[in-house]
C-alpha atoms as a PDB file:
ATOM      1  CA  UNK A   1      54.079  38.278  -7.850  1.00  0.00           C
ATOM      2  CA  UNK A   2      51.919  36.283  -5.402  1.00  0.00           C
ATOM      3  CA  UNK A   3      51.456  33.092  -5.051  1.00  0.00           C
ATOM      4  CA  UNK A   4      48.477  31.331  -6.079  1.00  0.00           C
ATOM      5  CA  UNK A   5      46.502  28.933  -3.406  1.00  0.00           C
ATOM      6  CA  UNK A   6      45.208  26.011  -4.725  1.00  0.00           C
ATOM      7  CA  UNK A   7      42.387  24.164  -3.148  1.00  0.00           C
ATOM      8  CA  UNK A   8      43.104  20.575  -1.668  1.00  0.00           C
ATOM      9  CA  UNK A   9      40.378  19.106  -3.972  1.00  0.00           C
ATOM     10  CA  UNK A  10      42.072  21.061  -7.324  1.00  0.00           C
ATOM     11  CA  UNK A  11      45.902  19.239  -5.976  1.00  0.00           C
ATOM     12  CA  UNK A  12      43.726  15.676  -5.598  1.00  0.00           C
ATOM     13  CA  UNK A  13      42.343  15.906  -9.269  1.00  0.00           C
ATOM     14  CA  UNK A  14      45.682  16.964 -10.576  1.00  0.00           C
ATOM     15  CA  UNK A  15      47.544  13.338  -8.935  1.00  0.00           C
ATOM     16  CA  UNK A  16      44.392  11.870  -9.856  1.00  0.00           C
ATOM     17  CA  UNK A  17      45.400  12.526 -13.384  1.00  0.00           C
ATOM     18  CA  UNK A  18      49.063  11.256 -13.331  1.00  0.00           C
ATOM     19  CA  UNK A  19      48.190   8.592 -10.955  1.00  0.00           C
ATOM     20  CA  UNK A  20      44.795   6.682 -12.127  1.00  0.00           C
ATOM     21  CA  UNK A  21      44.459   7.932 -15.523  1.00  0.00           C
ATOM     22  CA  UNK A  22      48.053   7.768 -16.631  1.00  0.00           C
ATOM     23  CA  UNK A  23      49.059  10.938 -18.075  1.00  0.00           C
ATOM     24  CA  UNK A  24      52.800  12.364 -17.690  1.00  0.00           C
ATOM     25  CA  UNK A  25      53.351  14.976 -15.290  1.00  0.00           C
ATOM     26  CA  UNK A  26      54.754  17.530 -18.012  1.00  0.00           C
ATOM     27  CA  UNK A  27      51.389  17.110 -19.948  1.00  0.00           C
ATOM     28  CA  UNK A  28      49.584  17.295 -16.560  1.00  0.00           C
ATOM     29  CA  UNK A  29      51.373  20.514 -15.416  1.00  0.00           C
ATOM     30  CA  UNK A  30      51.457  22.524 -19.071  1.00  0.00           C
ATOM     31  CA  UNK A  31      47.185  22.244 -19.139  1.00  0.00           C
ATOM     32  CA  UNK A  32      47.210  22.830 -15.418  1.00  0.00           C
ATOM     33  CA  UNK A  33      49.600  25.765 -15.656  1.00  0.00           C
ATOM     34  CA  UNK A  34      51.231  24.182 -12.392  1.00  0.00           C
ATOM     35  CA  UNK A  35      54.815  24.032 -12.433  1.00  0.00           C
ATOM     36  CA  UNK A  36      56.038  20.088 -12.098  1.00  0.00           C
ATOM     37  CA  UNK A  37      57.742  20.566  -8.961  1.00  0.00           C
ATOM     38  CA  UNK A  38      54.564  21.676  -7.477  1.00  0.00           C
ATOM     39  CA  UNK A  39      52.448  18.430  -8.958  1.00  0.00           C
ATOM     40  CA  UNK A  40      55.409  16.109  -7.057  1.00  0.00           C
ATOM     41  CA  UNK A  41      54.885  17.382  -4.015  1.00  0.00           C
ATOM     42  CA  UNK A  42      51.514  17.021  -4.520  1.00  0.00           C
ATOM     43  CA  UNK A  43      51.665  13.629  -5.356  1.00  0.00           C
ATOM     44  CA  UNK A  44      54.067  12.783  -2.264  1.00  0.00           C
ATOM     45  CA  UNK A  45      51.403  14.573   0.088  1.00  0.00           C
ATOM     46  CA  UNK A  46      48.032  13.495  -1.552  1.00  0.00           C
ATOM     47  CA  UNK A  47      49.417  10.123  -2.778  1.00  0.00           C
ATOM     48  CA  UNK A  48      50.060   8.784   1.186  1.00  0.00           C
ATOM     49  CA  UNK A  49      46.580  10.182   1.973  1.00  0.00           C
ATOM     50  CA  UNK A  50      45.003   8.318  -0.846  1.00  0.00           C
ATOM     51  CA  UNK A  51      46.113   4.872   0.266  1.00  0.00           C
ATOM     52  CA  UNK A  52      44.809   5.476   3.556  1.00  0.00           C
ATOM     53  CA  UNK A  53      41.007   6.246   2.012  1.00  0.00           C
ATOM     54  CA  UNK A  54      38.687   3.592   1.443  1.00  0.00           C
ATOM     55  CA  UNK A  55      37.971   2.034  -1.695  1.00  0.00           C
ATOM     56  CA  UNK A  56      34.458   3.614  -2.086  1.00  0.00           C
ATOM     57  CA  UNK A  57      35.395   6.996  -1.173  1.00  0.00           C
ATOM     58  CA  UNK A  58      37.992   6.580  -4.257  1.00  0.00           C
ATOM     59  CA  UNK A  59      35.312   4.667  -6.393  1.00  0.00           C
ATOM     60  CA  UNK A  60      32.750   7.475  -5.700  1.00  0.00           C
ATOM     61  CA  UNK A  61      35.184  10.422  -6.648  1.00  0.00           C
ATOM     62  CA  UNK A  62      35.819   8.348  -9.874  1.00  0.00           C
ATOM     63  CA  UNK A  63      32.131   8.243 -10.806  1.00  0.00           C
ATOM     64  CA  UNK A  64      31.668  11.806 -10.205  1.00  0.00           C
ATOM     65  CA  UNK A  65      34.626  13.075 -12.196  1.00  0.00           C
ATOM     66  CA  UNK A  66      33.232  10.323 -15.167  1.00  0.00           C
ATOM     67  CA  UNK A  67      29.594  11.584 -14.689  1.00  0.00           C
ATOM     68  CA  UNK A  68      30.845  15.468 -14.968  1.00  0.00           C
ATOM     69  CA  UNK A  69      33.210  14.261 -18.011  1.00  0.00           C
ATOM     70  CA  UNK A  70      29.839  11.754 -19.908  1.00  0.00           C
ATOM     71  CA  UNK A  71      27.527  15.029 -18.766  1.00  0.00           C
ATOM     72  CA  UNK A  72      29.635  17.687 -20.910  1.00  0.00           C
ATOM     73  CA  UNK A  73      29.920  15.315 -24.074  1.00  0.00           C
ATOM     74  CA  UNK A  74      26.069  14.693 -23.502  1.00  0.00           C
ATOM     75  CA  UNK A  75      25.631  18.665 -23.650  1.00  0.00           C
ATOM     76  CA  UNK A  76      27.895  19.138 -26.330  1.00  0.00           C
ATOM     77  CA  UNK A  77      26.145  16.520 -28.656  1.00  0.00           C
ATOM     78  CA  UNK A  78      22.738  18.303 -27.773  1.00  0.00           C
ATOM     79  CA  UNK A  79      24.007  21.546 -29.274  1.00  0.00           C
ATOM     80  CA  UNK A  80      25.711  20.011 -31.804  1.00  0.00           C
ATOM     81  CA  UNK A  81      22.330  18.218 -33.067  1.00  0.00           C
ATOM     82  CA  UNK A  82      20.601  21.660 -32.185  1.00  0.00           C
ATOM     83  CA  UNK A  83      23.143  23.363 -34.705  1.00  0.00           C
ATOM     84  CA  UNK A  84      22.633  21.122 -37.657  1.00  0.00           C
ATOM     85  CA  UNK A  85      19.132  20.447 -37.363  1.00  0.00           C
ATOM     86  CA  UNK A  86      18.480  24.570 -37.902  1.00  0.00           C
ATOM     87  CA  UNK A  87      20.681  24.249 -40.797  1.00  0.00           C
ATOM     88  CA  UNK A  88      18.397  21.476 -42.373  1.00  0.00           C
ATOM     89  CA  UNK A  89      15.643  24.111 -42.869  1.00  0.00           C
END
């Protein structure tokens, strides 16, 4: 069985999760299907690199990921309304 390459952005978003939003790293790696081994060295390698990033670069990742996250509840209300309203008729 092969292994399975991650991309560097997938490995920050998964620290991101144990490390700003507060989530354990079994939780983190059962969703992920990444085995926790693989999210601690993540967070060794990605965690160093993060402190050396300025604060905006890590602000303006933050409001992207909560834009994507507002955007999706946003859609899903919109069909949700959609849904109900046709069943009002």
């Amino acid at each position: 069985m092969g292994r399975i390459k991650f991309s560097d952005d997938f490995k920050r978003d998964a620290v991101a999760q144990i490390t700003q939003r507060g989530y354990r790293v079994a939780e983190v790696s059962d969703r992920l299907g990444v085995s926790q081994h693989s999210l601690y060295a993540w967070k060794r390698a990605f965690g160093k690199a993060a402190s050396g990033e300025t604060e905006k670069d890590a602000e303006n990742r933050r409001l992207k990921r909560d834009l994507a996250r507002v955007t999706e509840e946003r859609d899903i209300l919109k069909k949700a309304t959609a849904y109900f309203a046709r069943d009002a008729k």
